[in-house]
PDB file of N, CA and C in Angstrom:
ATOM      1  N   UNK A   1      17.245  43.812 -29.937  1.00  0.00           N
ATOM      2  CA  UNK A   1      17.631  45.211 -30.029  1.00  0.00           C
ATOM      3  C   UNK A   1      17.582  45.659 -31.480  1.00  0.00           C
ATOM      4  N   UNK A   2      17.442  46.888 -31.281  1.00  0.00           N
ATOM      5  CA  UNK A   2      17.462  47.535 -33.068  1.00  0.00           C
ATOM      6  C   UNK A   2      18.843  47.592 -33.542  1.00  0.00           C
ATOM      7  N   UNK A   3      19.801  47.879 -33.115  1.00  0.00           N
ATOM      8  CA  UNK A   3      20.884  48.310 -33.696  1.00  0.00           C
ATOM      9  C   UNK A   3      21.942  47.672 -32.808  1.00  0.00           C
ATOM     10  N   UNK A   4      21.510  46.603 -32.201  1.00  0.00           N
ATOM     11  CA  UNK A   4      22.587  45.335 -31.738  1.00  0.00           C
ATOM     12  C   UNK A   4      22.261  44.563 -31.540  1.00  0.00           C
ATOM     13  N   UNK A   5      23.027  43.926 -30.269  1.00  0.00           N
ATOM     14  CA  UNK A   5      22.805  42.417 -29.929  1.00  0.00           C
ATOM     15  C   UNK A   5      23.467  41.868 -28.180  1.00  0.00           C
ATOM     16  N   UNK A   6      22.511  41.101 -27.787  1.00  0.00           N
ATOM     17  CA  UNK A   6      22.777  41.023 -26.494  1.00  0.00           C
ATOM     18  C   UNK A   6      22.517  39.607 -26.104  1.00  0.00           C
ATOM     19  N   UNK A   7      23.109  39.072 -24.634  1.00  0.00           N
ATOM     20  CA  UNK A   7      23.031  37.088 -24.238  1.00  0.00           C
ATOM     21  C   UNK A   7      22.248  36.868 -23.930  1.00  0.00           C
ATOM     22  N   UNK A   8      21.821  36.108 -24.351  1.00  0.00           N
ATOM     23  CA  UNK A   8      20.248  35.482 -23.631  1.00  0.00           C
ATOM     24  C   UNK A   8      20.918  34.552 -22.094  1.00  0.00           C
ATOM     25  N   UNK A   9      19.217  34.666 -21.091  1.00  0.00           N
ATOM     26  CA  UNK A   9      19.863  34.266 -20.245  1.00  0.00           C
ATOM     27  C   UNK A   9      18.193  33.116 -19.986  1.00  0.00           C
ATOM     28  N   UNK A  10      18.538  32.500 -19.255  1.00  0.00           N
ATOM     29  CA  UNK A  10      17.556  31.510 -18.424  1.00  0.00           C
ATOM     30  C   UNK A  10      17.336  31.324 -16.970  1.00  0.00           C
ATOM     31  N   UNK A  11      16.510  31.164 -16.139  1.00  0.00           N
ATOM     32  CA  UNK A  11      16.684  30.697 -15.122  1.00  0.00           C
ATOM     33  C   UNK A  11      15.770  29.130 -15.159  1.00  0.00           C
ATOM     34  N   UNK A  12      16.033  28.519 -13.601  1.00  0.00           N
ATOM     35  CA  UNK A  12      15.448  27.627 -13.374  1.00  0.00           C
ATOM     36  C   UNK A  12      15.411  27.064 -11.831  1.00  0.00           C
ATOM     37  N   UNK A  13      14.409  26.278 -11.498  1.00  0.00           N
ATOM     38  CA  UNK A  13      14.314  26.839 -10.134  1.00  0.00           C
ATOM     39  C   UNK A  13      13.611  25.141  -9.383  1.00  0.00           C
ATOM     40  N   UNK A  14      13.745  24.795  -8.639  1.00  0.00           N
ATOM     41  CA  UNK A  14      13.438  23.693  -7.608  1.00  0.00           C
ATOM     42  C   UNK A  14      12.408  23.989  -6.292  1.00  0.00           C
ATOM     43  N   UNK A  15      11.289  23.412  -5.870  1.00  0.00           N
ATOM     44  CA  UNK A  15      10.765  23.679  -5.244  1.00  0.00           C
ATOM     45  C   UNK A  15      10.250  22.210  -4.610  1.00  0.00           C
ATOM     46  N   UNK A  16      10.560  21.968  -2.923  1.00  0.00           N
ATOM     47  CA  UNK A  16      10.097  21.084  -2.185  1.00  0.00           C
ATOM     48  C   UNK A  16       8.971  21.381  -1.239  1.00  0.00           C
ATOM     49  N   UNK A  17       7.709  20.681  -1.246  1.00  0.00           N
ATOM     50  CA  UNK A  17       6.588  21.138  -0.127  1.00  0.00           C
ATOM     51  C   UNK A  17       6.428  19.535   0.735  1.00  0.00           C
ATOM     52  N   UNK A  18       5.562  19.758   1.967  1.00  0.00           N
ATOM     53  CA  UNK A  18       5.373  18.740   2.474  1.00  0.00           C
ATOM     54  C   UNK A  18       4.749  19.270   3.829  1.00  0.00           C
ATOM     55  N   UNK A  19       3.893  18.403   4.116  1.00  0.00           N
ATOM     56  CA  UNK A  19       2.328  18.674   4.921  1.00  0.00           C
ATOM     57  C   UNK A  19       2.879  17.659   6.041  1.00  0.00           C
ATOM     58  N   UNK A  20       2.346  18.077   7.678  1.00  0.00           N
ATOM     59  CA  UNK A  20       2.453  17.042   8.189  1.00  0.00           C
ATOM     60  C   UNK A  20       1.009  17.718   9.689  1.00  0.00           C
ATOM     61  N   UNK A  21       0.779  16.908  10.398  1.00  0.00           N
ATOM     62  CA  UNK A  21      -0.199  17.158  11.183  1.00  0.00           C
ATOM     63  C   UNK A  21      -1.630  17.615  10.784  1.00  0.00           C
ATOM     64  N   UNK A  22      -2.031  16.267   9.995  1.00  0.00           N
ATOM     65  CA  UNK A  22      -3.337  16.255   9.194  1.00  0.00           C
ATOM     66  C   UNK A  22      -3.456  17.752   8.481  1.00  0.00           C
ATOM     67  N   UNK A  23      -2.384  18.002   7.532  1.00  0.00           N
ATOM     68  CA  UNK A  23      -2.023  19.112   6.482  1.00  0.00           C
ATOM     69  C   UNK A  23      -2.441  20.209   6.851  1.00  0.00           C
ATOM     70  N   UNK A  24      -2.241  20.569   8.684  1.00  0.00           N
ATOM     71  CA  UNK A  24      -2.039  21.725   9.246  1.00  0.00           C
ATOM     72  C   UNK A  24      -0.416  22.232   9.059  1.00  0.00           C
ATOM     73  N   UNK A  25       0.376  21.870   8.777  1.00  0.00           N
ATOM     74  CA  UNK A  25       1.561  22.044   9.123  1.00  0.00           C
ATOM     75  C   UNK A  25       2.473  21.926   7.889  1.00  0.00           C
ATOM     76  N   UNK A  26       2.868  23.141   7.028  1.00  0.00           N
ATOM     77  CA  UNK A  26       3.684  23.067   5.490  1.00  0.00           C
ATOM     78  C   UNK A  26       4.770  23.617   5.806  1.00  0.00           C
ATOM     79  N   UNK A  27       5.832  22.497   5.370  1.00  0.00           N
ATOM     80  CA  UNK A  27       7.347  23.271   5.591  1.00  0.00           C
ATOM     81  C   UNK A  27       7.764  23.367   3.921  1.00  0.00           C
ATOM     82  N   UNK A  28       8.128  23.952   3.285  1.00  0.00           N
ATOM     83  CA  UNK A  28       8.824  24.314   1.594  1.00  0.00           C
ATOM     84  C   UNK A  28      10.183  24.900   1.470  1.00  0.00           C
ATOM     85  N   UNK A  29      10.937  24.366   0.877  1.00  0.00           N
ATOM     86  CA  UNK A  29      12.140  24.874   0.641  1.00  0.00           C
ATOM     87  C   UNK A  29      12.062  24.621  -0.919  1.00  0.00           C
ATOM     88  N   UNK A  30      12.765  26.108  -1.557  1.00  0.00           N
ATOM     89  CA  UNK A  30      13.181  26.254  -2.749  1.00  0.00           C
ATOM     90  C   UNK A  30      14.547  26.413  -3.073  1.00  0.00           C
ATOM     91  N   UNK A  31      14.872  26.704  -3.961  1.00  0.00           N
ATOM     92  CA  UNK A  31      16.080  27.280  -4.922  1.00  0.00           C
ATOM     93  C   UNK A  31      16.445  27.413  -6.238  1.00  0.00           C
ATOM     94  N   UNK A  32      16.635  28.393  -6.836  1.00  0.00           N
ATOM     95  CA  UNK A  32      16.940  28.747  -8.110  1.00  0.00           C
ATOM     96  C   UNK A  32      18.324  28.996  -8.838  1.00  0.00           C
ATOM     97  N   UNK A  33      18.245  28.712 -10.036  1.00  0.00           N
ATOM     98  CA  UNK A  33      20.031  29.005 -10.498  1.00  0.00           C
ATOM     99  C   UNK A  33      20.887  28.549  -9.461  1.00  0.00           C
ATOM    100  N   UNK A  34      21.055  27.193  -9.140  1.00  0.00           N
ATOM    101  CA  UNK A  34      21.444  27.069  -7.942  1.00  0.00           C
ATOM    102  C   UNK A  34      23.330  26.409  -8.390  1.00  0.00           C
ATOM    103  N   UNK A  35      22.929  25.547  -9.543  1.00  0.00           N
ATOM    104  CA  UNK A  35      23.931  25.902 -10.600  1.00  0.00           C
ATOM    105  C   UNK A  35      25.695  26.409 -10.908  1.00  0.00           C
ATOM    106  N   UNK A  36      25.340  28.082 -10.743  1.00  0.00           N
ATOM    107  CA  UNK A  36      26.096  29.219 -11.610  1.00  0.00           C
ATOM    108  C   UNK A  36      25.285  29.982 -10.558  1.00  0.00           C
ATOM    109  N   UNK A  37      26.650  30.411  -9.435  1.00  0.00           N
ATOM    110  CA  UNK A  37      26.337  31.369  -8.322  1.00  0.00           C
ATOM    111  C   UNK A  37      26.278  32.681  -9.393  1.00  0.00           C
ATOM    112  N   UNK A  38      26.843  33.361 -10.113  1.00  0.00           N
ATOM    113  CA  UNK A  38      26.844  34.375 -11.144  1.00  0.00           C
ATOM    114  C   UNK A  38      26.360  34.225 -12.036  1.00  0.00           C
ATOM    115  N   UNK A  39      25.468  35.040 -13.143  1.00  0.00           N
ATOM    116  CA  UNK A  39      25.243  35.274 -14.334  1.00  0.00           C
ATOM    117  C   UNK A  39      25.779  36.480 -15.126  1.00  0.00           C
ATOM    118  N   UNK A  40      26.554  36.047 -16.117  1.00  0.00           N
ATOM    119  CA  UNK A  40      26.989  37.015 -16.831  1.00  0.00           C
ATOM    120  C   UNK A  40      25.977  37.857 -18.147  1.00  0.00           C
ATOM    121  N   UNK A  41      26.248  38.851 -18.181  1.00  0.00           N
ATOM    122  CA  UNK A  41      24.800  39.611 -19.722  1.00  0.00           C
ATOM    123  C   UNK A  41      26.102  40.271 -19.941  1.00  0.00           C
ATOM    124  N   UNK A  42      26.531  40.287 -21.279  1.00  0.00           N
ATOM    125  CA  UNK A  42      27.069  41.093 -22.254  1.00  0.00           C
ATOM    126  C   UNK A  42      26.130  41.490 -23.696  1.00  0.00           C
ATOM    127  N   UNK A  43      26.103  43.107 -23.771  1.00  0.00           N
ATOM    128  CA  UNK A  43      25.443  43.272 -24.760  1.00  0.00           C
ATOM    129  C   UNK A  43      26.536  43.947 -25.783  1.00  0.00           C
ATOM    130  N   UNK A  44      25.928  44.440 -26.862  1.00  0.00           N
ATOM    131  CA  UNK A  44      26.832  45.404 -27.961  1.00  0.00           C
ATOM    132  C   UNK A  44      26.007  46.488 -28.751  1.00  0.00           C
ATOM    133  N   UNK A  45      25.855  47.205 -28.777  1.00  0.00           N
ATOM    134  CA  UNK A  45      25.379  48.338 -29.455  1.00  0.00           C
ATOM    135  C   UNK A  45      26.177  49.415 -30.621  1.00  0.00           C
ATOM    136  N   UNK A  46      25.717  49.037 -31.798  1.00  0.00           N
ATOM    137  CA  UNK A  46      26.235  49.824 -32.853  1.00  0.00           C
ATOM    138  C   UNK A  46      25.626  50.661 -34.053  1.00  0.00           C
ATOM    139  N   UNK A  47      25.978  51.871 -34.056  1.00  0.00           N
ATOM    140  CA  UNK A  47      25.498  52.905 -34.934  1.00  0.00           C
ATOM    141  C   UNK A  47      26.474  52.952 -35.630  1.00  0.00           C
ATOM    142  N   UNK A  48      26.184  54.568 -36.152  1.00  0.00           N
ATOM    143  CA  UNK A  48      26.622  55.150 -37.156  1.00  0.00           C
ATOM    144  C   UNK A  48      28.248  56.437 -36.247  1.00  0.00           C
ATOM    145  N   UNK A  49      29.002  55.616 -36.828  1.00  0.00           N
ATOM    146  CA  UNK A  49      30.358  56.513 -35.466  1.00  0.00           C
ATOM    147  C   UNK A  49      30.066  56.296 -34.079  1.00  0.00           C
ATOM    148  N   UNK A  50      29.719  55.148 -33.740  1.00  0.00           N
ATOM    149  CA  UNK A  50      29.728  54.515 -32.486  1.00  0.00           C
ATOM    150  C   UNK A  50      29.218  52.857 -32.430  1.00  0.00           C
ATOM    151  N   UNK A  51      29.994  52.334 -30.996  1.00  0.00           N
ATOM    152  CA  UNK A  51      30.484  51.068 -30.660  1.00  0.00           C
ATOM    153  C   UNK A  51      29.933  51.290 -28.952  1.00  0.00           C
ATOM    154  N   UNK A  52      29.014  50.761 -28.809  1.00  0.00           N
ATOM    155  CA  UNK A  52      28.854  50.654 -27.352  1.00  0.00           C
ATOM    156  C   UNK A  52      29.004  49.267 -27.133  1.00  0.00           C
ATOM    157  N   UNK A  53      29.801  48.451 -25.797  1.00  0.00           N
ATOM    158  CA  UNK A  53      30.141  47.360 -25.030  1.00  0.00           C
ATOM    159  C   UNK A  53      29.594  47.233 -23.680  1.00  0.00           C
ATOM    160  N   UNK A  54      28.804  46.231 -23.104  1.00  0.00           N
ATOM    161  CA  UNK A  54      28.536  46.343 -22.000  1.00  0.00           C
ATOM    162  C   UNK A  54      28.421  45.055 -21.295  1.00  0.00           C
ATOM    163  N   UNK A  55      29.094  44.652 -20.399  1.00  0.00           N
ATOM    164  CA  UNK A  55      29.297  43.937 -19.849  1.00  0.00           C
ATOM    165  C   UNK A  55      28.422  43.681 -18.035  1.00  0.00           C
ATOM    166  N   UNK A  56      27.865  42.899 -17.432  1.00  0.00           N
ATOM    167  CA  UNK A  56      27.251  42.733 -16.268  1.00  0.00           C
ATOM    168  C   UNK A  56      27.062  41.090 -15.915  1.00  0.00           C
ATOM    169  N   UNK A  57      27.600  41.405 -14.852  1.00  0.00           N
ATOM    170  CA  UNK A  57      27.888  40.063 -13.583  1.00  0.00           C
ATOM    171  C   UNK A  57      27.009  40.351 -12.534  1.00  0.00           C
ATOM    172  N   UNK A  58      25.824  39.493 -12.137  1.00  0.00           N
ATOM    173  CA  UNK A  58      24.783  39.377 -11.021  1.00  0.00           C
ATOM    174  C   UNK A  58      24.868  38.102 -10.350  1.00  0.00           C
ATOM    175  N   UNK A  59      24.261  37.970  -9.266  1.00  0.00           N
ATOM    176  CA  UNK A  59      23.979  36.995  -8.384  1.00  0.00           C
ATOM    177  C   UNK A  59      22.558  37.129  -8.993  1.00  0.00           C
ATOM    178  N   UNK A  60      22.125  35.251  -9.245  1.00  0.00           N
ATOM    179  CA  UNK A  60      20.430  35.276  -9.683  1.00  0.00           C
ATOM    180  C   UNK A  60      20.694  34.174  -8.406  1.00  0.00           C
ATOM    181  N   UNK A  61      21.343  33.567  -7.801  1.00  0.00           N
ATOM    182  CA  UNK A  61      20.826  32.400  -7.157  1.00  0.00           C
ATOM    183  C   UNK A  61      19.711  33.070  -6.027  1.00  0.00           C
ATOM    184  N   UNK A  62      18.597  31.761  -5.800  1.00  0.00           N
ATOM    185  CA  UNK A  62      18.129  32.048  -4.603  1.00  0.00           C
ATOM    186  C   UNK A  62      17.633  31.070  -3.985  1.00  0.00           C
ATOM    187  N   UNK A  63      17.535  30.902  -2.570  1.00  0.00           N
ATOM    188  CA  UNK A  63      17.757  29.885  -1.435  1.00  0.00           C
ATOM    189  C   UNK A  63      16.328  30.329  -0.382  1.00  0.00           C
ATOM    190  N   UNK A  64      15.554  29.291  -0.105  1.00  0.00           N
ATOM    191  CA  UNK A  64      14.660  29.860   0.334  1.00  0.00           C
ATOM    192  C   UNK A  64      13.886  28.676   1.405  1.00  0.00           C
ATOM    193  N   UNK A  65      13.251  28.788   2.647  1.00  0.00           N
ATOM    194  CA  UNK A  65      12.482  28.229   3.254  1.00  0.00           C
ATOM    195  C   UNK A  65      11.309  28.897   3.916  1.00  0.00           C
ATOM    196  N   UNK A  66      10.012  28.286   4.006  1.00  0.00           N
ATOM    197  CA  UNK A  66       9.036  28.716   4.741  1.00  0.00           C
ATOM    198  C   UNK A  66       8.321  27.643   5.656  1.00  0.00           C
ATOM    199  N   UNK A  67       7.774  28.009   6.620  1.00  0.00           N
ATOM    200  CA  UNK A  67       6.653  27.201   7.481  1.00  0.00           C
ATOM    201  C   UNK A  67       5.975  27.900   7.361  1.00  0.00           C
ATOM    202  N   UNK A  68       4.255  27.395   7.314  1.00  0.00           N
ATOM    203  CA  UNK A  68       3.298  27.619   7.361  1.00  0.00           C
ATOM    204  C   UNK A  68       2.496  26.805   8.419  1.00  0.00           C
ATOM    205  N   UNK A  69       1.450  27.163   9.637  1.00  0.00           N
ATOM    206  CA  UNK A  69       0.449  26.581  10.309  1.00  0.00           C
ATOM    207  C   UNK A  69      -0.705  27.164   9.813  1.00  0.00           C
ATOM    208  N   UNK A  70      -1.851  26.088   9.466  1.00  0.00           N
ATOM    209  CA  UNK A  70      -3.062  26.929   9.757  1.00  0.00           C
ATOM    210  C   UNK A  70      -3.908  26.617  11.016  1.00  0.00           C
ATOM    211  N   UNK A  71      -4.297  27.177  11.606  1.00  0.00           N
ATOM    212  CA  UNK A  71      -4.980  27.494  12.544  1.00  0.00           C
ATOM    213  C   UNK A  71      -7.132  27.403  12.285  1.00  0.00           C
ATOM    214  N   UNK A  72      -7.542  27.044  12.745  1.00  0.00           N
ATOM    215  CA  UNK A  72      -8.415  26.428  12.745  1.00  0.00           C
ATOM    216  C   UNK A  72      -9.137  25.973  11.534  1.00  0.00           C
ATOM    217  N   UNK A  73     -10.712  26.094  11.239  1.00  0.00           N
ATOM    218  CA  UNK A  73     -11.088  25.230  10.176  1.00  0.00           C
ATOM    219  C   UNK A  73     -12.372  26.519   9.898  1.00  0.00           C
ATOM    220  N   UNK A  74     -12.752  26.077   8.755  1.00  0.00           N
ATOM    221  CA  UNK A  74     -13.405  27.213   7.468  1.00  0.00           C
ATOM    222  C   UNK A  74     -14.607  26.113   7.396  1.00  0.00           C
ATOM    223  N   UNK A  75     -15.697  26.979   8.402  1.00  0.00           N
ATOM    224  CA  UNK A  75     -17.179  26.121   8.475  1.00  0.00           C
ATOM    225  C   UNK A  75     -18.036  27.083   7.800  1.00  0.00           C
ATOM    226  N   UNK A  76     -18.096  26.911   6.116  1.00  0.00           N
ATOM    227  CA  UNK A  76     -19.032  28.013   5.835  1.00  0.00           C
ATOM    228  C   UNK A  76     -19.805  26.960   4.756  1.00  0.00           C
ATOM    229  N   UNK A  77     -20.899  27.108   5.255  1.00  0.00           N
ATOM    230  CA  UNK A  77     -21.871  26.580   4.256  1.00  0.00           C
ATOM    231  C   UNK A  77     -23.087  27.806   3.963  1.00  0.00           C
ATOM    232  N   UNK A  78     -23.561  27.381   2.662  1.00  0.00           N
ATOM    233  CA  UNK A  78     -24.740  28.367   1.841  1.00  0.00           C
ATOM    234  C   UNK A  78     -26.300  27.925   2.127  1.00  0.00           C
ATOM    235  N   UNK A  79     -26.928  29.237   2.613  1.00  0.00           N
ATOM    236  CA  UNK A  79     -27.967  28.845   3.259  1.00  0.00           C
ATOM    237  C   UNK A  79     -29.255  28.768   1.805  1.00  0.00           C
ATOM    238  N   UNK A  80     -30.303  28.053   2.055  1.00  0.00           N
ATOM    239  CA  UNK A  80     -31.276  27.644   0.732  1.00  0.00           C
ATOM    240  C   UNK A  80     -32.251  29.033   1.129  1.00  0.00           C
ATOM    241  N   UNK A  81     -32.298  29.789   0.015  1.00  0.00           N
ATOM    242  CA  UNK A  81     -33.631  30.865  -0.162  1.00  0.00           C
ATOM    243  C   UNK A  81     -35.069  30.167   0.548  1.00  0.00           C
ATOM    244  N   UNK A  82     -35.467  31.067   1.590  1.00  0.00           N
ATOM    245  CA  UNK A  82     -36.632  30.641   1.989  1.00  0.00           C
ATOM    246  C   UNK A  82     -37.663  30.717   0.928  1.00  0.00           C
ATOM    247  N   UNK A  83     -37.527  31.882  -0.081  1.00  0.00           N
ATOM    248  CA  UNK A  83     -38.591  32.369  -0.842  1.00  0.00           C
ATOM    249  C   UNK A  83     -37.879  31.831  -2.161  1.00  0.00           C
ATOM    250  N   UNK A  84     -39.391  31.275  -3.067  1.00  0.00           N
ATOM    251  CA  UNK A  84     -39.218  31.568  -4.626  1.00  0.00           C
ATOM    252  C   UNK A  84     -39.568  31.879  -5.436  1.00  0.00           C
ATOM    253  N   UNK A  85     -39.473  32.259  -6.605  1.00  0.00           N
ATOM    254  CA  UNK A  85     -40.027  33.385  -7.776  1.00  0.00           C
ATOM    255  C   UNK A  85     -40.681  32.587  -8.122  1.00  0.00           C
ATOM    256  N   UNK A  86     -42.224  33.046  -8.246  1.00  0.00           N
ATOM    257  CA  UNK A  86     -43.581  32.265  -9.714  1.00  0.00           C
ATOM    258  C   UNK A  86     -43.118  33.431 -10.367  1.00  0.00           C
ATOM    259  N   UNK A  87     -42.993  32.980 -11.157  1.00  0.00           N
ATOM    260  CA  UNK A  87     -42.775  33.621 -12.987  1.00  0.00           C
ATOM    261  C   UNK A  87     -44.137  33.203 -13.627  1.00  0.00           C
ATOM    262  N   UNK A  88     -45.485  33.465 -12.962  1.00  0.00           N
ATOM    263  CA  UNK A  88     -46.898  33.584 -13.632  1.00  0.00           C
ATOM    264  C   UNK A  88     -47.309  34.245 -15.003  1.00  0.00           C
ATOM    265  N   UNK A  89     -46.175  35.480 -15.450  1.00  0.00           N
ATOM    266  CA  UNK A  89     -46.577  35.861 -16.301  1.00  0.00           C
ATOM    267  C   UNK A  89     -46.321  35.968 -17.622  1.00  0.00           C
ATOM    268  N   UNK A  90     -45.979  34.234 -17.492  1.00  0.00           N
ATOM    269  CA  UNK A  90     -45.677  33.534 -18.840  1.00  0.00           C
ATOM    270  C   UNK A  90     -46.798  32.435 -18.916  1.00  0.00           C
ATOM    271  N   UNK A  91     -47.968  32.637 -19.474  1.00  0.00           N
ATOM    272  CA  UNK A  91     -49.197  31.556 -19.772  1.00  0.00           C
ATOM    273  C   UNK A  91     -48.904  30.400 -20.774  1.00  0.00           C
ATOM    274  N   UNK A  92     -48.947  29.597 -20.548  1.00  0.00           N
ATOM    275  CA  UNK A  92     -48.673  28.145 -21.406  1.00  0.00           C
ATOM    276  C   UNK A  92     -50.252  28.173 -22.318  1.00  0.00           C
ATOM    277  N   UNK A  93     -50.546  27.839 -23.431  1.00  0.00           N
ATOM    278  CA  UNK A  93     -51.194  27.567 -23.906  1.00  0.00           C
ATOM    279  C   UNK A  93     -51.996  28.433 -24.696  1.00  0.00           C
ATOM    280  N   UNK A  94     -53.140  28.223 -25.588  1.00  0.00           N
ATOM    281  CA  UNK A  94     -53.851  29.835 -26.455  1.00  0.00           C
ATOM    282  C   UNK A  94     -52.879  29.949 -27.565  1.00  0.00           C
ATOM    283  N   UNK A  95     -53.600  30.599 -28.159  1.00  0.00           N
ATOM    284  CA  UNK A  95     -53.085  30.805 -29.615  1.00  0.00           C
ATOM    285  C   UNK A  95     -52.506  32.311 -29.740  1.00  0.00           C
ATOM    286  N   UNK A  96     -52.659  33.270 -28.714  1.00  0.00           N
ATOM    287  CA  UNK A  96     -52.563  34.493 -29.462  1.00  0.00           C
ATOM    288  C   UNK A  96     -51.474  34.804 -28.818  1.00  0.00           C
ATOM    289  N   UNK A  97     -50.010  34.191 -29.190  1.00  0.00           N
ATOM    290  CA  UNK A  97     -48.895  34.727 -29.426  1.00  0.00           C
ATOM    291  C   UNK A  97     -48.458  35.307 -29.928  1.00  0.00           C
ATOM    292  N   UNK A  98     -47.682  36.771 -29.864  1.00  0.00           N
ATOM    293  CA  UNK A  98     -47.085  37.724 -30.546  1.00  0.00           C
ATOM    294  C   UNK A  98     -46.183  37.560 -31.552  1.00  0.00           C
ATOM    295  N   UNK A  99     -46.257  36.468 -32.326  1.00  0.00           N
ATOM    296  CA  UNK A  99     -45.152  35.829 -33.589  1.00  0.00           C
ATOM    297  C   UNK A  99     -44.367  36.966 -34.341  1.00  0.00           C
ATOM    298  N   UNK A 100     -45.304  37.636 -34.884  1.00  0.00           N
ATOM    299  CA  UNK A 100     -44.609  38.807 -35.450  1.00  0.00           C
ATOM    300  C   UNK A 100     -44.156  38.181 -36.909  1.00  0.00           C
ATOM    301  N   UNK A 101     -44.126  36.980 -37.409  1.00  0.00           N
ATOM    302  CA  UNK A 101     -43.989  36.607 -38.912  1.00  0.00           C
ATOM    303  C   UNK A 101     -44.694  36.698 -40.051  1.00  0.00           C
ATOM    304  N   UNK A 102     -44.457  36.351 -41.123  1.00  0.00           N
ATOM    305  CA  UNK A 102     -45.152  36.933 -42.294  1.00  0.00           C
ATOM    306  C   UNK A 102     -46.112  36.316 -42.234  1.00  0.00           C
ATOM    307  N   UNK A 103     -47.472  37.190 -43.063  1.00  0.00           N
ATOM    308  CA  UNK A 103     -48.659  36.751 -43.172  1.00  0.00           C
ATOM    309  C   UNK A 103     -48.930  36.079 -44.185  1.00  0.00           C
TER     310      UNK A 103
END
């Protein structure tokens, strides 16, 4: 802040995964700040004929599960160009290349 000062805060967070039915099948459970059900932020702000105080209490925890299925299978393959470019009109050989360097 310019003209105060305020708490630093952190989080931090846990995360479990795990595959089962030839890694069709993901169950994950997380949680964060699991810790310190509350986080406190106190800041302070001061000028010139003033004193600002501010005080704040939150819930950061968080608690979490998912399942995931996938459902069938991803058959994509890239097909080979029937056709291909001759680039003919680049001649190999002869002298009369356009050099363009000093004489």
């Amino acid at each position: 802040m310019l003209q105060g000062k305020g708490s630093s805060f952190f989080d931090y967070g846990l995360s479990v995964n795990k595959s089962f039915l030839k890694k069709r099948l993901s169950l994950s459970a997380f949680a964060s700040n699991f810790f310190k059900k509350y986080m406190n932020n106190t800041s302070t702000l001061e000028g010139t004929g003033f004193t600002q105080e501010s005080w704040n209490k939150y819930s950061r925890q968080r608690f979490g599960v998912s399942v995931s299925y996938r459902i069938g299978e991803l058959k994509a393959s890239v097909k080979k160009a029937a056709r291909t470019i001759s680039n003919d009109d680049v001649k190999s050989g002869g002298g009369e290349g356009g050099g363009g360097g000093a004489e």
